[in-house]
Each structure stands twice: as structure tokens, then as C-alpha cells.
C-alpha atoms as a PDB file:
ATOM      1  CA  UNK A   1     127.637 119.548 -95.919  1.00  0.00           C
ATOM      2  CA  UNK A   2     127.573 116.033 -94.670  1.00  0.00           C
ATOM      3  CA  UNK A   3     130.652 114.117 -96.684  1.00  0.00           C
ATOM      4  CA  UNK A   4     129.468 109.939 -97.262  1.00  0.00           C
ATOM      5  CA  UNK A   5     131.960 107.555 -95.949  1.00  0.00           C
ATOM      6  CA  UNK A   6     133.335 105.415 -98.934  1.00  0.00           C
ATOM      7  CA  UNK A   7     134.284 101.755 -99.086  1.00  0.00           C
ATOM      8  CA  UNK A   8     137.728 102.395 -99.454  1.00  0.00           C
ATOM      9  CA  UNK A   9     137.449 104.693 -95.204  1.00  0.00           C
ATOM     10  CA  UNK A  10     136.345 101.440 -94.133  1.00  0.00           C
ATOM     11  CA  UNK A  11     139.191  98.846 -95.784  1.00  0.00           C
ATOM     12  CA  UNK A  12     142.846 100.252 -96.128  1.00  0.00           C
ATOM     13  CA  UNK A  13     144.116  98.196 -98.882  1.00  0.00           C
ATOM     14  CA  UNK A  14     141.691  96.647-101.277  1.00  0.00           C
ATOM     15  CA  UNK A  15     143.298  95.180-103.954  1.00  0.00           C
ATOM     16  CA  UNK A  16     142.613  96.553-107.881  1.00  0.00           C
ATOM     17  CA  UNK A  17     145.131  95.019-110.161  1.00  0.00           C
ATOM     18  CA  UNK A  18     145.467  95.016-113.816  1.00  0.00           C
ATOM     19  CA  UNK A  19     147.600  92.070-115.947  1.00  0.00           C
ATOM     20  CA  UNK A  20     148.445  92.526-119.511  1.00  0.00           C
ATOM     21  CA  UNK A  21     151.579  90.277-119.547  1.00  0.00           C
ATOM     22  CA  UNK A  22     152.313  87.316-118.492  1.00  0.00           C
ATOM     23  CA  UNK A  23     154.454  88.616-115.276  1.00  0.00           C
ATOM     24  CA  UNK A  24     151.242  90.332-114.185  1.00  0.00           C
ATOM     25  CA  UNK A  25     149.238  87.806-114.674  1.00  0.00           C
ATOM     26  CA  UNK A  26     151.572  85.396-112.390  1.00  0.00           C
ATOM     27  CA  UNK A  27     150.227  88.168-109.471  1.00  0.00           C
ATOM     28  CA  UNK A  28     146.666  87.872-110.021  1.00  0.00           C
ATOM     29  CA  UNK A  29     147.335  83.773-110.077  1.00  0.00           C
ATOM     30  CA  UNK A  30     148.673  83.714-106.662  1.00  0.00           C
ATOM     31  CA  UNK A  31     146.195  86.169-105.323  1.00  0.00           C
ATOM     32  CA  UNK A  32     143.421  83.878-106.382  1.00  0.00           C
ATOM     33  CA  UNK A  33     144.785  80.655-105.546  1.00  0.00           C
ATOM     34  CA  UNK A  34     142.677  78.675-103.322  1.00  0.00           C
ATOM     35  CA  UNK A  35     139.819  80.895-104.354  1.00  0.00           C
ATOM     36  CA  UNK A  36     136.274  79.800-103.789  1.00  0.00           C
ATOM     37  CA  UNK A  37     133.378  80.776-106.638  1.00  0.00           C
ATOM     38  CA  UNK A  38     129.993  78.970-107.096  1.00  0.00           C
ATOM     39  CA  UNK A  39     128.681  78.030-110.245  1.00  0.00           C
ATOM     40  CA  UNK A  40     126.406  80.607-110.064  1.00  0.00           C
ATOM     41  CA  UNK A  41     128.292  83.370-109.454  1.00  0.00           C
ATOM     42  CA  UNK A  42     130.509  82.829-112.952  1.00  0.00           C
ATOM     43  CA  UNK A  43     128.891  85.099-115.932  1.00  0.00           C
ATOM     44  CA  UNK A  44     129.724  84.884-119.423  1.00  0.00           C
ATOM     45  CA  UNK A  45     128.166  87.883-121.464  1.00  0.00           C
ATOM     46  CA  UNK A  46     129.111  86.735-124.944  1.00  0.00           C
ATOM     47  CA  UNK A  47     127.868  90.351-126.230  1.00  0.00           C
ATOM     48  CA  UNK A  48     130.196  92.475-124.324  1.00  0.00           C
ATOM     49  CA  UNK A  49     132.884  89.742-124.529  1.00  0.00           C
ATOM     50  CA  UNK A  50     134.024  89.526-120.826  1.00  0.00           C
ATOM     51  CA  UNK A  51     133.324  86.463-118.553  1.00  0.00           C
ATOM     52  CA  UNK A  52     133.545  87.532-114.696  1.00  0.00           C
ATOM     53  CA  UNK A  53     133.969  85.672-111.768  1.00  0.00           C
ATOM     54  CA  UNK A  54     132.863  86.711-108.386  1.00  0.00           C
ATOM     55  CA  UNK A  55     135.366  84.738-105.712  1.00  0.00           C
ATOM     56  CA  UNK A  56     135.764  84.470-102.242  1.00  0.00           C
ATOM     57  CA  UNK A  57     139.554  85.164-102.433  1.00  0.00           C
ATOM     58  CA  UNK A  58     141.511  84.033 -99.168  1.00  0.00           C
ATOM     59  CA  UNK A  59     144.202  86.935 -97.972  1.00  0.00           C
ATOM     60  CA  UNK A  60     147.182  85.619 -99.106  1.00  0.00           C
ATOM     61  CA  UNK A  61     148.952  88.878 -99.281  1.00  0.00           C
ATOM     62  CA  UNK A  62     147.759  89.734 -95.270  1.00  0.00           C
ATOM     63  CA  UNK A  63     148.863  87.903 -92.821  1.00  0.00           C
ATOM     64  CA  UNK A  64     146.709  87.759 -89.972  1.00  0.00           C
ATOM     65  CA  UNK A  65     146.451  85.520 -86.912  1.00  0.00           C
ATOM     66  CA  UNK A  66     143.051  84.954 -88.135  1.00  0.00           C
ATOM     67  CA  UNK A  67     142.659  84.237 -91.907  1.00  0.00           C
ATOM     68  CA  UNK A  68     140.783  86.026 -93.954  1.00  0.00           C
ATOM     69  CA  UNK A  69     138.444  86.101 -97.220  1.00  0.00           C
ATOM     70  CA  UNK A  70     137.165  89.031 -99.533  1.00  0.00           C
ATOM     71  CA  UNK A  71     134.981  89.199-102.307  1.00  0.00           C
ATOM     72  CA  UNK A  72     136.473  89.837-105.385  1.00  0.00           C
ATOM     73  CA  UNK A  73     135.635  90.230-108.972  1.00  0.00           C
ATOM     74  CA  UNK A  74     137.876  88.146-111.876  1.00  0.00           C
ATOM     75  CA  UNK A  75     137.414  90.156-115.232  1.00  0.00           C
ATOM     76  CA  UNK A  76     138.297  88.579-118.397  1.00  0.00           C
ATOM     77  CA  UNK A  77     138.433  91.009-121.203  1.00  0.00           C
ATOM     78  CA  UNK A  78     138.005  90.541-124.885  1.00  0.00           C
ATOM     79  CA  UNK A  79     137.050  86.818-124.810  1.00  0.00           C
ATOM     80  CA  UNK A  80     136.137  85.031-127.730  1.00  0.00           C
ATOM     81  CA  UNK A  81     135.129  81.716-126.435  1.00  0.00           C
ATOM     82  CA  UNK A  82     134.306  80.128-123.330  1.00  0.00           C
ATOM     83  CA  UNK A  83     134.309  76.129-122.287  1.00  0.00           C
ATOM     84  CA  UNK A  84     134.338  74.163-119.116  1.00  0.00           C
ATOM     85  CA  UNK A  85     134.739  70.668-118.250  1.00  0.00           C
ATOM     86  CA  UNK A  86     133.010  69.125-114.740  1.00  0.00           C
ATOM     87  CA  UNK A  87     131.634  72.628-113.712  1.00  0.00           C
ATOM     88  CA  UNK A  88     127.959  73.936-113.365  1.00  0.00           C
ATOM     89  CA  UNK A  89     127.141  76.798-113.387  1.00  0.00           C
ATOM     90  CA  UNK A  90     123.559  76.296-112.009  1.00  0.00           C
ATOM     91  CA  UNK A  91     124.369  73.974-108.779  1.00  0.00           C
ATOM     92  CA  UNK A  92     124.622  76.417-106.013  1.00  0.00           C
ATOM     93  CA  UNK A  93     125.871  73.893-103.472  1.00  0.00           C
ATOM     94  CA  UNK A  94     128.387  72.819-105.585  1.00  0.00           C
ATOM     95  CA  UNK A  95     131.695  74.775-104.243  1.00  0.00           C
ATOM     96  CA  UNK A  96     135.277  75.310-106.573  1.00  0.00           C
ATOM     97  CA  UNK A  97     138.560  75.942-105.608  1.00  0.00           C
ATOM     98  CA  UNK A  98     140.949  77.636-108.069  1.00  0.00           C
ATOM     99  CA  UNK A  99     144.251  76.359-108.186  1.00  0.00           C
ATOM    100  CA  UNK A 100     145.777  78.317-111.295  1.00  0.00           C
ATOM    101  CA  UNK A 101     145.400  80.670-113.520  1.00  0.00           C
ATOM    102  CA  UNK A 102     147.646  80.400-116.965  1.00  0.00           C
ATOM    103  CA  UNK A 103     147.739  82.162-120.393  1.00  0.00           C
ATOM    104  CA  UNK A 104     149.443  80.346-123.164  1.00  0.00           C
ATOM    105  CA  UNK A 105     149.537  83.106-126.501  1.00  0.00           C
ATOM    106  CA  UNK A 106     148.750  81.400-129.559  1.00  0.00           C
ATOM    107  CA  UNK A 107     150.347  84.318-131.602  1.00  0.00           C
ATOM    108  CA  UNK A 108     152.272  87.358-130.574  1.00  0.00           C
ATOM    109  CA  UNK A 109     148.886  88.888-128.894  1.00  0.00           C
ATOM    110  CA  UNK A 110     145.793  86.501-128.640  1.00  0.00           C
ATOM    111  CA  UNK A 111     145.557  83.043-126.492  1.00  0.00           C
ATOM    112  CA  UNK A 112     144.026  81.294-124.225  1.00  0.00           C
ATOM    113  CA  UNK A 113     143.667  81.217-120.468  1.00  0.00           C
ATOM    114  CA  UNK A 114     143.010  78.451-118.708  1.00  0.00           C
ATOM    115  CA  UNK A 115     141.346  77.578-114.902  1.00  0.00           C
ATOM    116  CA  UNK A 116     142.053  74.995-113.191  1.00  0.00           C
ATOM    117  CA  UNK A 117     139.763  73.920-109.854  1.00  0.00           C
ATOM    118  CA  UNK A 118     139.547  71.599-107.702  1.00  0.00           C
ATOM    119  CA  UNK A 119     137.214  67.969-108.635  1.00  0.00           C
ATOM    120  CA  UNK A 120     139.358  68.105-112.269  1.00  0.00           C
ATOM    121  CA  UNK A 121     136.893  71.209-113.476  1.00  0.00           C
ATOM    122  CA  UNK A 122     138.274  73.838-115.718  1.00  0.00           C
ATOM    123  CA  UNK A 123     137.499  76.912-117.561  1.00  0.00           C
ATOM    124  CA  UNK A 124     139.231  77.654-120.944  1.00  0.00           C
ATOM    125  CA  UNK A 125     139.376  81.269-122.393  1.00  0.00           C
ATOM    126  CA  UNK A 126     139.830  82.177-126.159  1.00  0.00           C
ATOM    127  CA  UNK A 127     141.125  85.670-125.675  1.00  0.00           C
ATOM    128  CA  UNK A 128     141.985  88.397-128.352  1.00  0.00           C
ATOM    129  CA  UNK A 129     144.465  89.324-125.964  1.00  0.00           C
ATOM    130  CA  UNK A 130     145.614  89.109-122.440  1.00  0.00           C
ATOM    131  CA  UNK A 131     143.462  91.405-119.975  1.00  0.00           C
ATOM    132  CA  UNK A 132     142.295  90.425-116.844  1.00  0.00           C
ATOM    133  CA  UNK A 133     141.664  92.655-113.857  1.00  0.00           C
ATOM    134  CA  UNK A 134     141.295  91.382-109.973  1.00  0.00           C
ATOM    135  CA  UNK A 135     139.865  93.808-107.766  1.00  0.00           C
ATOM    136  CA  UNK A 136     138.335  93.411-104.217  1.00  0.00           C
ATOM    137  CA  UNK A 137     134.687  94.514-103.652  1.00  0.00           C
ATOM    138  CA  UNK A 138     133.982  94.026-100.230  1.00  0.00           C
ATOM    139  CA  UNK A 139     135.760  94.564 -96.655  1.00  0.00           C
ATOM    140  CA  UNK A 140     137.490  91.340 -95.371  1.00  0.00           C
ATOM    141  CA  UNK A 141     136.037  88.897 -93.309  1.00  0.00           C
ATOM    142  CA  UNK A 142     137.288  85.510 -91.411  1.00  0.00           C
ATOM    143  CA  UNK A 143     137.605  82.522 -93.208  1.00  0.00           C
ATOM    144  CA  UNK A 144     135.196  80.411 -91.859  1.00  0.00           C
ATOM    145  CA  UNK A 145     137.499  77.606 -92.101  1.00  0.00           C
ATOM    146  CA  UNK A 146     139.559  79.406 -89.803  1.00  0.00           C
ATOM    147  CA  UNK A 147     142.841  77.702 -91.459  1.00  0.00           C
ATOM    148  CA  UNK A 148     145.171  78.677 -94.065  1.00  0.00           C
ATOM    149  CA  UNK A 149     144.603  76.516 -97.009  1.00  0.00           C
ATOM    150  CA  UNK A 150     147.846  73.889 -97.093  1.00  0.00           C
ATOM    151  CA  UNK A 151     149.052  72.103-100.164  1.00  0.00           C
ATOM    152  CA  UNK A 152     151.122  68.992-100.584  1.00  0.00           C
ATOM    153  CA  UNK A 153     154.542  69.844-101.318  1.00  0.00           C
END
């Protein structure tokens, strides 16, 4: 019998992390810095309490001559509450850049995240608790930038 070539044949190191402190969480931050997501592809499902974002996450743990993007899911776990501030979620030309990713606790468990993009939009999380998963969900491909982002020091 035939064995199916999986996803993970095709891509050596996909990434599939897991944060529940704040150490962690610093990872998944700098993984998705300078992380692309349209409106559209942000989903808040108030009934199963998780808001997702799918990203085009730039490589920043590869370093290629040629830079690279992946897809990659953002999971937010046991959410409470969801706002935004200068983002829609409908406009499908409209591009973000994530620049952070922070969790301040408002007791010894539960806080709030928030998400900071480019144009001044933001995201802020009510959160029974800090749980957020990254993981990639498609092979790599070049950034069609072809550039590394750059930031003013």
C-alpha cells in the first residue's frame, strides 16, 4: 500500500508553538512581527471563545538569501472580549502589519492582550487566561517584497 505524502515531507521545520507565560509569549511576538493579515482573514467566534488570525508571517527565524513568508494561524484561547480601533475587518484591500504582541494580567491568571499594527489599528483581548498558539500551515514562499522588513532604530 501506497503511503500519502504529508505536509510536514514537503517543509522541514514548520513552526507549532504554544505560550502560556509571558516568556513564551515574547517568542510568538517576534515570530509575528512584521506580520501581514487582512481584515478578512481575522475571526472572532464569540461561542467557542477563540479569535484567530490567519497571517502571512515573514521568516524571521530562517535566514535565507531570499526572504520568505508562510501562512500561519494566531489562536487566542479563552477570550472574553474582543475590540479594535482603525481596523476592518470587511476591506479586503486594506493590508496590516503587526508590530507587537503584549499580555498585561489583570490578576494572577486572566488579562488582556493587546495588537498593535501598523496605521495606529489595534486589537485588544479580554482573556481568562494566557493561551495563544502560532503554528505554520503552509510551505514557505518568497516575500514578494523581496526585502527584509527594516525598522528605525
Amino acid at each position: 500500500m501506497a503511503i500519502d505524502a504529508k505536509y510536514e515531507d514537503a517543509y522541514s521545520n514548520p513552526i507549532r508553538l504554544r505560550a502560556l507565560d509571558l516568556e513564551d509569549l515574547q517568542v510568538i511576538s517576534t515570530l509575528c512581527q512584521d506580520s501581514i493579515v487582512l481584515g478578512p482573514d481575522i475571526s472572532w467566534e464569540s461561542s467557542k471563545r477563540r479569535l484567530t488570525l490567519l497571517l502571512h508571517r515573514f521568516r524571521w527565524e530562517e535566514s535565507y538569501d531570499e526572504p520568505e513568508r508562510v501562512r500561519s494561524l494566531l489562536l487566542f484561547k479563552d477570550v472574553k472580549k474582543v475590540s479594535s480601533k482603525s481596523l476592518s475587518r470587511t476591506d479586503v484591500n486594506k493590508i496590516y502589519s503587526l508590530l507587537s504582541l503584549k499580555f498585561e494580567y489583570e490578576d494572577n491568571i486572566s488579562g488582556k492582550f493587546t495588537l498593535t499594527f501598523s496605521d495606529q489599528a489595534y486589537i485588544l483581548i479580554s482573556a481568562e487566561c494566557l493561551d495563544v498558539n502560532l503554528q505554520d500551515v503552509t510551505r514557505p514562499y518568497k516575500a514578494p517584497s523581496k526585502t527584509k522588513p527594516k525598522h528605525d532604530e
